[in-house]
N, C-alpha and C. Protein backbone atom coordinates (compact mmCIF):
# COMPACT_ATOMS: atom_id res chain seq x y z
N UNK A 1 3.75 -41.29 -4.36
CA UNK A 1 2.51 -40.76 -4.92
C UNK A 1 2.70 -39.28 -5.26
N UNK A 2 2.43 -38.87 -6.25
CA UNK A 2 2.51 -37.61 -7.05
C UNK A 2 1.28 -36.50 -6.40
N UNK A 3 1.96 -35.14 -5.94
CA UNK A 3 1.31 -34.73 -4.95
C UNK A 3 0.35 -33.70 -6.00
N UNK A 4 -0.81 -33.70 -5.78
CA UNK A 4 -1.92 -32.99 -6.62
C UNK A 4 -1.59 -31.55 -7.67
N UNK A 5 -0.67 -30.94 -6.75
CA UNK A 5 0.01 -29.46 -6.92
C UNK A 5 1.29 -30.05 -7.42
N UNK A 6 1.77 -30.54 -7.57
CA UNK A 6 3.55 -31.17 -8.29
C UNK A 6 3.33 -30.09 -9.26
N UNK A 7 4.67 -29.18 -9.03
CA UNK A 7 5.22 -28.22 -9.83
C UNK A 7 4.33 -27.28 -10.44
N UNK A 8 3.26 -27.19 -9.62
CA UNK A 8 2.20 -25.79 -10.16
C UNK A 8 2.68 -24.57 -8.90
N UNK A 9 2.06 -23.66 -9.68
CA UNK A 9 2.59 -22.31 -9.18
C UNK A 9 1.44 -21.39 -8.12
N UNK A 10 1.48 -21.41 -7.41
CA UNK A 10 -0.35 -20.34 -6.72
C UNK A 10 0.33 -19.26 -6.28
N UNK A 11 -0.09 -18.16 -6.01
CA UNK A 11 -0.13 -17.30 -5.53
C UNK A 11 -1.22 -16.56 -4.61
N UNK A 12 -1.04 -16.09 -3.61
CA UNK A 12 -1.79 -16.24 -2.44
C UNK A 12 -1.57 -15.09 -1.96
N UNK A 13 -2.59 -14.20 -1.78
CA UNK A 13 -2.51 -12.89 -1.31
C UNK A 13 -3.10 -12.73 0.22
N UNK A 14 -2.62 -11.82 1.09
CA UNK A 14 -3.36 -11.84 2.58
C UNK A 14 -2.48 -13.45 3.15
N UNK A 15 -1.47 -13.84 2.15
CA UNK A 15 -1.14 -14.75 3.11
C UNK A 15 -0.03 -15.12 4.53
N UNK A 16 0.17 -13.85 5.47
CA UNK A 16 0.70 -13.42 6.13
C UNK A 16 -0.26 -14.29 7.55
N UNK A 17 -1.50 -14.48 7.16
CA UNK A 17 -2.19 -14.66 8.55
C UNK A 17 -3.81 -15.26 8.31
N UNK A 18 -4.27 -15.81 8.83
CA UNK A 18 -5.45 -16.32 9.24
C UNK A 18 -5.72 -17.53 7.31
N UNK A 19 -6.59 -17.42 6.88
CA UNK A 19 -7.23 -17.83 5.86
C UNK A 19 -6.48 -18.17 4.30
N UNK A 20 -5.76 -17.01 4.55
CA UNK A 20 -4.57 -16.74 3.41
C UNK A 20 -3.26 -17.58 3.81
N UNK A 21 -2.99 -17.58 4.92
CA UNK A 21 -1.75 -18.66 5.61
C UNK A 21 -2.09 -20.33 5.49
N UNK A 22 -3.16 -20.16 6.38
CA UNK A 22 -3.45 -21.35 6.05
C UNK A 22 -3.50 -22.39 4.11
N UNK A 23 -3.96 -21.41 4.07
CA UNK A 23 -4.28 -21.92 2.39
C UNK A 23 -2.83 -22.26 1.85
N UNK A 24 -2.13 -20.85 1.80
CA UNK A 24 -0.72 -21.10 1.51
C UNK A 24 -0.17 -22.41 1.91
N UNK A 25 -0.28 -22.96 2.93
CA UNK A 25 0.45 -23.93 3.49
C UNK A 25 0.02 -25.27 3.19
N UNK A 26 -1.17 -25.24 2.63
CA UNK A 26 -2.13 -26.65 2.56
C UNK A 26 -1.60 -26.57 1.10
N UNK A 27 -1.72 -25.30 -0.03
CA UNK A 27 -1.29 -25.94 -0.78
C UNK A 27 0.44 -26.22 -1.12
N UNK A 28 0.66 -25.95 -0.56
CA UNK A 28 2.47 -26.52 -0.31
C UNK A 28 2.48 -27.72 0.16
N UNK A 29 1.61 -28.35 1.11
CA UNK A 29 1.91 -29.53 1.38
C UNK A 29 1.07 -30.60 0.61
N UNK A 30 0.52 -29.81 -0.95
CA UNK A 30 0.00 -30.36 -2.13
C UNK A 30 0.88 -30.43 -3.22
N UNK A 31 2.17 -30.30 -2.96
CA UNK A 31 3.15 -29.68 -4.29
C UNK A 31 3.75 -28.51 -4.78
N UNK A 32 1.97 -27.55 -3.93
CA UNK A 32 2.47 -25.76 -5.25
C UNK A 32 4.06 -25.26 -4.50
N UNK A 33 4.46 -24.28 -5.44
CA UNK A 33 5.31 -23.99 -5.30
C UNK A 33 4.42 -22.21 -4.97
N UNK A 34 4.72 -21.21 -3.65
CA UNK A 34 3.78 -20.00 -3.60
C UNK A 34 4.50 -18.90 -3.48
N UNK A 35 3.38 -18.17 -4.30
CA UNK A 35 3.97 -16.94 -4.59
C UNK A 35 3.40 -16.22 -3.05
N UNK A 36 3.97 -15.75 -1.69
CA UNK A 36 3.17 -15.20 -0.58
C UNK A 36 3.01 -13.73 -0.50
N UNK A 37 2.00 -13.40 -0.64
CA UNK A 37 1.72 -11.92 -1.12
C UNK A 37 1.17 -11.35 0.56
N UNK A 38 1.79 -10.45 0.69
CA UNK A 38 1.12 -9.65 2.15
C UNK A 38 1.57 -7.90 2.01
N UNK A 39 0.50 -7.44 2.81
CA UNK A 39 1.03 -6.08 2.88
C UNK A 39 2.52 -5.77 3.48
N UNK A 40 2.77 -6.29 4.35
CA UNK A 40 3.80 -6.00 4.54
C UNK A 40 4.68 -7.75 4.84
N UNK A 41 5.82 -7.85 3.98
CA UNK A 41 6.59 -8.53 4.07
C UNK A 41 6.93 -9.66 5.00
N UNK A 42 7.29 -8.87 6.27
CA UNK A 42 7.60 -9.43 7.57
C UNK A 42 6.36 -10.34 8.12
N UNK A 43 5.38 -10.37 7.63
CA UNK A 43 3.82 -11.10 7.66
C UNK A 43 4.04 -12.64 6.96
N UNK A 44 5.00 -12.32 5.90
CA UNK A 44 4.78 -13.58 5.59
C UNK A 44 6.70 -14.72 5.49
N UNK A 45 7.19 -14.21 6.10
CA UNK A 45 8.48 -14.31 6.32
C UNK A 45 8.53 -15.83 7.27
N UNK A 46 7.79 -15.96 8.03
CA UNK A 46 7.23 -17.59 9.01
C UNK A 46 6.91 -18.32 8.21
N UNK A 47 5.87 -17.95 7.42
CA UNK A 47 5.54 -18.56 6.24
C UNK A 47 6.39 -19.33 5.39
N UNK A 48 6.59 -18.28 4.97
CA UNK A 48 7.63 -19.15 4.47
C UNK A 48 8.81 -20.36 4.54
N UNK A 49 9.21 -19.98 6.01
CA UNK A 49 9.89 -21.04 6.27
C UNK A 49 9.38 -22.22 7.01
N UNK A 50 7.66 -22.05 7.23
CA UNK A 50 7.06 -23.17 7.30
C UNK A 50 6.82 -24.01 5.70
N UNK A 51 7.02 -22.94 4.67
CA UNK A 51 6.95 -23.91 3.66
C UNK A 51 7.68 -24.99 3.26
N UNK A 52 8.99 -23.80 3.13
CA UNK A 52 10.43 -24.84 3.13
C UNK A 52 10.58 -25.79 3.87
N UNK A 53 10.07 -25.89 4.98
CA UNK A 53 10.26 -27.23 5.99
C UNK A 53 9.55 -28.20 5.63
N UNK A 54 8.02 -27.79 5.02
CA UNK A 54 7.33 -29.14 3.97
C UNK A 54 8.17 -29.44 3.10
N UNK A 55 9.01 -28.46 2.29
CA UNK A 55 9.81 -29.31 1.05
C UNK A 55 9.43 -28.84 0.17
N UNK A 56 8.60 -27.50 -0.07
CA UNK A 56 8.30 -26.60 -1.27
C UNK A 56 9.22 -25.51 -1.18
N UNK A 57 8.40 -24.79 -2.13
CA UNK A 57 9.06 -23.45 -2.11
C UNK A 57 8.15 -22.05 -2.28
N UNK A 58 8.83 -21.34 -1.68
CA UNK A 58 8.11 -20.05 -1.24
C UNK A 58 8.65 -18.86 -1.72
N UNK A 59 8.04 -17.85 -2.50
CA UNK A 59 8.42 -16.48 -2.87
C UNK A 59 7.73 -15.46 -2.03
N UNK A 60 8.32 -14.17 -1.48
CA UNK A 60 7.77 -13.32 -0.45
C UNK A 60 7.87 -12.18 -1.07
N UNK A 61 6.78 -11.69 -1.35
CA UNK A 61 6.22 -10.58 -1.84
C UNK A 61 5.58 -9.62 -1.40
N UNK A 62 5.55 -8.07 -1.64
CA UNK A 62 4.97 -7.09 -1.06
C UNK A 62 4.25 -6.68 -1.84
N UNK A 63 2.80 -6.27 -1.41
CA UNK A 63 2.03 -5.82 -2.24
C UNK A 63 0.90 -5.16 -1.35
N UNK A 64 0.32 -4.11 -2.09
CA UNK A 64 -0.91 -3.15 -0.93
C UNK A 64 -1.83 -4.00 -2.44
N UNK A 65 -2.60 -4.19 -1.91
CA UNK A 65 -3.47 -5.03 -2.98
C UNK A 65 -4.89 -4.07 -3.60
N UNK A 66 -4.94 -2.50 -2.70
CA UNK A 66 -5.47 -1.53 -3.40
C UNK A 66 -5.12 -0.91 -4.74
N UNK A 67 -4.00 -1.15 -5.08
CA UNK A 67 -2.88 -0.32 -5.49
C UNK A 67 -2.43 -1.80 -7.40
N UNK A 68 -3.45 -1.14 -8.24
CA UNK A 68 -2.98 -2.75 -9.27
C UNK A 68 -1.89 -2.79 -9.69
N UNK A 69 -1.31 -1.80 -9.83
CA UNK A 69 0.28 -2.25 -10.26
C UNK A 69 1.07 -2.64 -9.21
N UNK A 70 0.85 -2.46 -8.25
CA UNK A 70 1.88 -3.29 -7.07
C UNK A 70 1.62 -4.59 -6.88
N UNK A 71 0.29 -4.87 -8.15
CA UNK A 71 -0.13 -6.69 -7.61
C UNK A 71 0.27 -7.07 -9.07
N UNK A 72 -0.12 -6.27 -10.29
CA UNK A 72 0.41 -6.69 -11.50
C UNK A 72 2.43 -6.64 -10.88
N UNK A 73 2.80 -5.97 -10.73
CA UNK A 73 4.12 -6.38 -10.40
C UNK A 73 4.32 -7.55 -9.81
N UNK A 74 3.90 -7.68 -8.84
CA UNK A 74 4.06 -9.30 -8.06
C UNK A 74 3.64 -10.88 -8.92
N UNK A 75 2.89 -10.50 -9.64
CA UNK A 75 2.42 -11.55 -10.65
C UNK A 75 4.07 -11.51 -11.25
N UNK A 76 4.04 -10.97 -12.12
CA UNK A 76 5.36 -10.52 -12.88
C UNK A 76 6.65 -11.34 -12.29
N UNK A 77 6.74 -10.98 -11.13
CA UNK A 77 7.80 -11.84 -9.95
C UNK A 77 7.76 -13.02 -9.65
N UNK A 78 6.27 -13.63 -9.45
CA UNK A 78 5.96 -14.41 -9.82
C UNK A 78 6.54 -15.04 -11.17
N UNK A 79 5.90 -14.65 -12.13
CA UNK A 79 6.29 -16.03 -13.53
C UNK A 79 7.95 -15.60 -13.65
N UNK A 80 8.75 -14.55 -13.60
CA UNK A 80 10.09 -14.69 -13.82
C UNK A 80 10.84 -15.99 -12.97
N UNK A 81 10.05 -16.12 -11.71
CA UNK A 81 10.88 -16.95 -11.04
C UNK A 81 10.49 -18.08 -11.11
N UNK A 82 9.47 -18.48 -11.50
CA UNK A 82 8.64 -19.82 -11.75
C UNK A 82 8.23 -20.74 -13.46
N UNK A 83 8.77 -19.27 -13.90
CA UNK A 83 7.90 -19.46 -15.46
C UNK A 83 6.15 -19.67 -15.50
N UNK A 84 5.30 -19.47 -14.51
CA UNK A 84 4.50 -20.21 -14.94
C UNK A 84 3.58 -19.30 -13.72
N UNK A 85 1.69 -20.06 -13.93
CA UNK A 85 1.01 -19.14 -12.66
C UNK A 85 -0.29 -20.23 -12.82
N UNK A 86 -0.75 -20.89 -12.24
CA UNK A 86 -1.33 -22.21 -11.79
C UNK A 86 -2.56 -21.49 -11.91
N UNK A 87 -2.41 -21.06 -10.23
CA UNK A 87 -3.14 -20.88 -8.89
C UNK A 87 -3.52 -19.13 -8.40
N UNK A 88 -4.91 -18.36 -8.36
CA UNK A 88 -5.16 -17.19 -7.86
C UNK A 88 -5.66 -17.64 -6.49
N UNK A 89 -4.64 -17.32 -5.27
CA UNK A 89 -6.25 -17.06 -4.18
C UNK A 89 -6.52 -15.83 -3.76
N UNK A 90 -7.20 -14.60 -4.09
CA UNK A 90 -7.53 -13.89 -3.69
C UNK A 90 -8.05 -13.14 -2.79
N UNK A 91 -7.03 -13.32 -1.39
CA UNK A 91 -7.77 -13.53 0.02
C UNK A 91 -7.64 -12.07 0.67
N UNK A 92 -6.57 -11.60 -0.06
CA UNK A 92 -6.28 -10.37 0.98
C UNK A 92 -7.28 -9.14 0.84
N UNK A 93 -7.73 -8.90 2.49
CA UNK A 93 -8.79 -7.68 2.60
C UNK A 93 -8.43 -7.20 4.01
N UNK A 94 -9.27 -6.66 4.07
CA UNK A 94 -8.97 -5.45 5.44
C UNK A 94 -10.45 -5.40 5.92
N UNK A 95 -10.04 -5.20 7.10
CA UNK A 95 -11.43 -4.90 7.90
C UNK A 95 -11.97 -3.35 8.52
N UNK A 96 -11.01 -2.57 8.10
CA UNK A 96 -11.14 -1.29 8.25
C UNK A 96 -10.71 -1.35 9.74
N UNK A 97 -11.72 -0.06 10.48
CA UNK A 97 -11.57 -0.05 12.03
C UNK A 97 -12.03 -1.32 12.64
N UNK A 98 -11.22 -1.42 13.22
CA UNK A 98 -12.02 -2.48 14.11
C UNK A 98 -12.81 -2.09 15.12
N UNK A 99 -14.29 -1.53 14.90
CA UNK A 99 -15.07 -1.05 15.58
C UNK A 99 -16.55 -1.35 15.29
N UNK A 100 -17.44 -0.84 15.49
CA UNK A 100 -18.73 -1.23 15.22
C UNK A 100 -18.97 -0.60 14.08
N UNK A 101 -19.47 -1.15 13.21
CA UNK A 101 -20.28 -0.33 11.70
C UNK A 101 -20.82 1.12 12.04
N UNK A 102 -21.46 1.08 13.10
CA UNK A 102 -22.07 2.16 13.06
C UNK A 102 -20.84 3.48 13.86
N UNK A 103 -19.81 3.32 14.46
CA UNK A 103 -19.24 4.09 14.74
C UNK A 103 -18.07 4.29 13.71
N UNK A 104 -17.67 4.06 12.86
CA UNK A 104 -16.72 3.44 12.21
C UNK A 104 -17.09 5.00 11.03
N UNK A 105 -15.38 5.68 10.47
CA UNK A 105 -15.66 6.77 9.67
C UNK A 105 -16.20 6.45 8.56
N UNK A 106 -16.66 7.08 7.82
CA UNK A 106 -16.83 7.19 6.23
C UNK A 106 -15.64 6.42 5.81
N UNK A 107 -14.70 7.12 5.95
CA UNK A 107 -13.35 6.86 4.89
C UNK A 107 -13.20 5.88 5.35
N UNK A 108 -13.04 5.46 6.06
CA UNK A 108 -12.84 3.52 6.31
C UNK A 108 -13.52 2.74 6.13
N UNK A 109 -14.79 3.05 6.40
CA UNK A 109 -15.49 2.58 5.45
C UNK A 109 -15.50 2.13 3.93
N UNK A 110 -15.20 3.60 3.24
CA UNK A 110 -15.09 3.56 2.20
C UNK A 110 -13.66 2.56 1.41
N UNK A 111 -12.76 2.34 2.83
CA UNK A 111 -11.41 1.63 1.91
C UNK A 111 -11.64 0.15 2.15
N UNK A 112 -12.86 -0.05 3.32
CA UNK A 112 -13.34 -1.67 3.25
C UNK A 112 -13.72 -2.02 2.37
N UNK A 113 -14.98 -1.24 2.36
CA UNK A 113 -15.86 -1.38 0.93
C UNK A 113 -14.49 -1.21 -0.31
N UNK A 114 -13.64 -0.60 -0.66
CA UNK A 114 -13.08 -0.62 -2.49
C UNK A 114 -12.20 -1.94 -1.92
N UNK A 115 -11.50 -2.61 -0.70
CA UNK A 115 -10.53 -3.43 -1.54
C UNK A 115 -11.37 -4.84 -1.50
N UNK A 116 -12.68 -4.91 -0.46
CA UNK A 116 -13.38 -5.93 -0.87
C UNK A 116 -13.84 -6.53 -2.14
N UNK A 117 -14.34 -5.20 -2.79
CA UNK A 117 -14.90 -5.52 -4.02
C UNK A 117 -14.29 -5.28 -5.14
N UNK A 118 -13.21 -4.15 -5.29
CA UNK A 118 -12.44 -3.80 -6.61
C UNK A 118 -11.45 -4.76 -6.37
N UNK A 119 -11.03 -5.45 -5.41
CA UNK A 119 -9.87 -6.66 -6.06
C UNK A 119 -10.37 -7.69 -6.63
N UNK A 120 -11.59 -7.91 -6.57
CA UNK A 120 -12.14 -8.49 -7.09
C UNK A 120 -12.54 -8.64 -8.65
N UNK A 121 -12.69 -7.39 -8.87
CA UNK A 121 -12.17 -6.96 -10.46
C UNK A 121 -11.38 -6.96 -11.02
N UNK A 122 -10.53 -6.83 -10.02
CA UNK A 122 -9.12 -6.70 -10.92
C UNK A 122 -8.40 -7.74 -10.98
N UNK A 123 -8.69 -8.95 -9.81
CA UNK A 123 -8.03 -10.03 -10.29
C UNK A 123 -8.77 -10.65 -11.69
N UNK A 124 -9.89 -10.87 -11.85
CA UNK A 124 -10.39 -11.08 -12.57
C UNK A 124 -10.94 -11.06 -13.73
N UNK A 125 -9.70 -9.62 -14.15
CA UNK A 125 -10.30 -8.87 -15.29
C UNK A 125 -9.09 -9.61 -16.24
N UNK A 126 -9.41 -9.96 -17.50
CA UNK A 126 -9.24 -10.06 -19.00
C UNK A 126 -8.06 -8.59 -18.79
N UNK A 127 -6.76 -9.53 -19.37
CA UNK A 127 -5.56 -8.41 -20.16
C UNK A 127 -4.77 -7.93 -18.53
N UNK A 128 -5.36 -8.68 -17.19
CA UNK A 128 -4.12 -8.47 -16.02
C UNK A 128 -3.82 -10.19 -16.07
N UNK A 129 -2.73 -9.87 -15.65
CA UNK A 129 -1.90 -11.34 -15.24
C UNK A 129 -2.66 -11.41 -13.80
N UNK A 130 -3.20 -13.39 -13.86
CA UNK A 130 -2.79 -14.08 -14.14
C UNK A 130 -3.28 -14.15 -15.68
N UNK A 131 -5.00 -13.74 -15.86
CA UNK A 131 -5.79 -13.89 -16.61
C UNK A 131 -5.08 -14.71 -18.01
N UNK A 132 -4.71 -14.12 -18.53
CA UNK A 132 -3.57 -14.62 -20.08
C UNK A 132 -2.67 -15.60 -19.72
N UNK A 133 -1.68 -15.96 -18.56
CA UNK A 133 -0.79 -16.69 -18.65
C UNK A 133 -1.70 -17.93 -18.18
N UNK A 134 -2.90 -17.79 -17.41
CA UNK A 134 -3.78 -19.13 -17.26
C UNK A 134 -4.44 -19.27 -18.56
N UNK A 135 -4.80 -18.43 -19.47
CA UNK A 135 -5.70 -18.84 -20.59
C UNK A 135 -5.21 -19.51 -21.47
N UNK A 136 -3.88 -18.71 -21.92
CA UNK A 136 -3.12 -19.70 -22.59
C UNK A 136 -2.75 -20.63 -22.49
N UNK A 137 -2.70 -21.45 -21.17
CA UNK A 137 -2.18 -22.65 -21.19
C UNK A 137 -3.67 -23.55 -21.10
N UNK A 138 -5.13 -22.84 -21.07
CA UNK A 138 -6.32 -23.61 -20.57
C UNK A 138 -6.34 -24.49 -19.24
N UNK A 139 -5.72 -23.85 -18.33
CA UNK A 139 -5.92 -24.47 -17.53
C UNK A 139 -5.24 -23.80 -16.40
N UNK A 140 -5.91 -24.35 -14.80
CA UNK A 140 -5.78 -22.80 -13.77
C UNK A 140 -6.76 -22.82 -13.35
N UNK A 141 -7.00 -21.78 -12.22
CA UNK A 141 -8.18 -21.30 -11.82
C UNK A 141 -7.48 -20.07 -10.93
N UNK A 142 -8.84 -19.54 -10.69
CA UNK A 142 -8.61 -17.80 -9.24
C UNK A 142 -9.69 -17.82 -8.74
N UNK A 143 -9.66 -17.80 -7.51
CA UNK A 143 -10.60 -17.81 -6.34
C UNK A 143 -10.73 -16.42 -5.61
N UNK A 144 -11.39 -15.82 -5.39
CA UNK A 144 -11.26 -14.86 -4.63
C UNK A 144 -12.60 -15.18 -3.33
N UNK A 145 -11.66 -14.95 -2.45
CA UNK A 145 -12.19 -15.49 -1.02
C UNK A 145 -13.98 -14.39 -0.93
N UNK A 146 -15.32 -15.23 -0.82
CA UNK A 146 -16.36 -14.80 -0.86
C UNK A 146 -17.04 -14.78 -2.16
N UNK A 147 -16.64 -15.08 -3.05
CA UNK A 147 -17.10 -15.50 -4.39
C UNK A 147 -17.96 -17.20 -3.47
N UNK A 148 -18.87 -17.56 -4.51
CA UNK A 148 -19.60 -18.67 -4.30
C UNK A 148 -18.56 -19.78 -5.07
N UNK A 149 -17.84 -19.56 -5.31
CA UNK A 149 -17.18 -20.78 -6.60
C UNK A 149 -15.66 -20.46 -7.28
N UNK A 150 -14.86 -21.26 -7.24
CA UNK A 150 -13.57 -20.67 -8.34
C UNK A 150 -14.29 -20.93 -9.56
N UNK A 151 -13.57 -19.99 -10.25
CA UNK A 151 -13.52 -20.00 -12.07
C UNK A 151 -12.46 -20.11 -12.74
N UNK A 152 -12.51 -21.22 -13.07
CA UNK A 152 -11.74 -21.44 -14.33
C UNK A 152 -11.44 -20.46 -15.38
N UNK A 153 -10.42 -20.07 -15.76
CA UNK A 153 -10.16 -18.86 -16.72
C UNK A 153 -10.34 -19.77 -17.91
């Protein structure tokens, strides 16, 4: 039986741990082939070789996901090695301090609040990859974790 994901491509950010791991792995044991995006590397390095042991395949990628050219690069790494870009999950965020709201600085605040909501833009914006390499082919989607719904590009 032909597995749902057979030879599609996702890419999965934050997938080093919790929500983003998981996902990664469910869709590997759907076919995708994943691009694993984490802040730091060594996060998603298990990962990976839990993929390979399903029988997919896994790319390990670094990326601060504040930062758009370090995620437009990883896309990039993405399709060279795949030709191709399926799948957005847009999971990776930060929780700032781990403290109470109300004790918690400004500035950390302030970097919860931008990568919650500006990655959100930016995956999603018209003229960044994936946007074009899913349009053109009509077909795809990007999820970004807290949205009510994926969208179809």
């Amino acid at each position: 039986m032909e597995k749902l994901l057979h030879n599609q491509v996702a890419f999965v950010t934050g997938a080093g741990s919790g929500i983003g791991r998981a996902v990664a792995i469910k869709l590997a044991q759907n076919g995708g082939k994943i691009a694993l995006v984490d802040l730091h590397k060594e996060n998603v390095e298990e990962v990976k070789k839990q993929i390979e042991e399903i029988g997919s395949e896994a790319l390990v990628l670094e990326a601060n996901v504040s930062q758009p050219t370090e995620v437009k690069n990883c896309y990039q790494k993405t399709i060279d090695q795949w030709g191709r870009l399926d799948v957005v999950f847009a999971n990776a965020g930060i929780n700032g301090e781990v403290t109470p709201i109300e004790d918690m600085e400004p500035k950390d605040w302030d970097l919860t609040k931008f990568i919650l909501t500006e990655r959100n833009r930016f995956y999603n914006r018209d003229g960044v990859p994936p946007v074009p390499v899913i349009k053109e082919k009509r077909t795809g989607s990007r999820t970004s974790l807290g949205e009510r719904e994926n969208r179809p590009c």
